[in-house]
Protein backbone atom coordinates (compact mmCIF):
# COMPACT_ATOMS: atom_id res chain seq x y z
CA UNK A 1 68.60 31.69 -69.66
CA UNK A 2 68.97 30.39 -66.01
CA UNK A 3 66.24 30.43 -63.47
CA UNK A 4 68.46 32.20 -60.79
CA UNK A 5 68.94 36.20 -61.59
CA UNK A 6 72.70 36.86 -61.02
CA UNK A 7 74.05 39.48 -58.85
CA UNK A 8 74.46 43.01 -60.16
CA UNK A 9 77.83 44.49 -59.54
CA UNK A 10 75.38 47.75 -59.17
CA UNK A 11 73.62 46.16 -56.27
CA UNK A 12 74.91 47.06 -53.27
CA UNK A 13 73.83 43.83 -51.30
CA UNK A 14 72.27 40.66 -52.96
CA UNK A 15 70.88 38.21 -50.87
CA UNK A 16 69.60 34.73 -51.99
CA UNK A 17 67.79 32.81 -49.46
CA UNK A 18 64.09 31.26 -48.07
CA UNK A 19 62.26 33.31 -45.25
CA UNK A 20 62.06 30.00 -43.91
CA UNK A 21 65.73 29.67 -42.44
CA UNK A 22 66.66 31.64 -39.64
CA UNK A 23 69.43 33.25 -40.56
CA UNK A 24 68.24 34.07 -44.10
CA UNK A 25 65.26 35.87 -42.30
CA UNK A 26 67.98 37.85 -39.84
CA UNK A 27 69.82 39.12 -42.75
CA UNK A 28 66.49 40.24 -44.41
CA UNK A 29 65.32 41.99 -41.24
CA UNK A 30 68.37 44.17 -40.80
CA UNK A 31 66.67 45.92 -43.71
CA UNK A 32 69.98 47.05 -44.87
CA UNK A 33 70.01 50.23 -47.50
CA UNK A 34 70.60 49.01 -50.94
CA UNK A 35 69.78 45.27 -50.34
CA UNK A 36 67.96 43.15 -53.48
CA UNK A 37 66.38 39.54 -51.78
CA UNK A 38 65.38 36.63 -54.16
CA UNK A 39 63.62 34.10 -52.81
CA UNK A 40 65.06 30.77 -53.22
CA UNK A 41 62.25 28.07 -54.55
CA UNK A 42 64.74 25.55 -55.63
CA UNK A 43 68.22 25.28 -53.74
CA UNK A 44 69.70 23.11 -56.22
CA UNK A 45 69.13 25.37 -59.44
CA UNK A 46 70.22 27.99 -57.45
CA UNK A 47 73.49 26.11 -56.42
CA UNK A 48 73.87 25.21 -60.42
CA UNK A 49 72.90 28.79 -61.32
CA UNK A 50 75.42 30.41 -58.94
CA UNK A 51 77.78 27.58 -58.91
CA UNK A 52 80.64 29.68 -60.55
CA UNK A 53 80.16 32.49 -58.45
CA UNK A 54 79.78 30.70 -55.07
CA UNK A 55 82.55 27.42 -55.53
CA UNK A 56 81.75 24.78 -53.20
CA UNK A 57 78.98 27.24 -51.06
CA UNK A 58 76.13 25.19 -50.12
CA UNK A 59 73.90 27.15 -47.35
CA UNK A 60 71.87 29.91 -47.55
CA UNK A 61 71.94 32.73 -47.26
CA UNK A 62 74.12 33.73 -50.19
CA UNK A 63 75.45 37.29 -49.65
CA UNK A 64 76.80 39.25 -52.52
CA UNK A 65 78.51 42.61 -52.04
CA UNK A 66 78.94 44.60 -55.69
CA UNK A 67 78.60 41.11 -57.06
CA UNK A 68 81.32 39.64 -55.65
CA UNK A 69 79.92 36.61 -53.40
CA UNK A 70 80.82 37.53 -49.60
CA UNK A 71 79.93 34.60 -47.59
CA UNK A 72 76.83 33.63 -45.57
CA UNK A 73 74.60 35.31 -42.44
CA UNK A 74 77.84 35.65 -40.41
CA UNK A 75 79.72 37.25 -42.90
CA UNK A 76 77.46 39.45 -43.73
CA UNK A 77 76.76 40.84 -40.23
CA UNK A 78 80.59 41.36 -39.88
CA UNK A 79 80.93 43.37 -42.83
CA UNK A 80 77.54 45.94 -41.31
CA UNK A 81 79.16 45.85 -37.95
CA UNK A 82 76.78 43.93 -35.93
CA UNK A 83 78.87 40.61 -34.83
């Protein structure tokens, strides 16, 4: 078993970030309906964990929609309609 929970094609949003960065807190704070946030601790088993999912992806935020990885912070506030 991994130490990264994977995204849910049930979830809605998944977010993977630290509070720490920025733009991981700006996605957080848009306190989107259906959102799940895990905390990051350690960026490079996350990276290995999600490595399949995310390709060559190396920032946080991660932003899953239905489990399919979406992109970062800008992404993300594209696809809600606030960029």
């Amino acid at each position: 078993m991994n130490g990264t929970p994977l995204p849910l094609s049930t979830d809605k949003w998944t977010v993977y970030g630290q509070l720490t960065c920025g733009y991981t807190r700006a996605v957080v704070e848009t306190n989107t309906p259906g959102m799940i946030f895990h905390r990051v601790t350690d960026r490079k088993m996350m990276t290995n964990d999600l490595g399949r999912l995310i390709g060559d992806y190396k920032t946080i935020p991660l932003v899953f929609y239905y489990g399919q990885f979406v992109g970062g912070h800008d992404d993300f506030m594209r696809m809600i309609g606030r960029v």
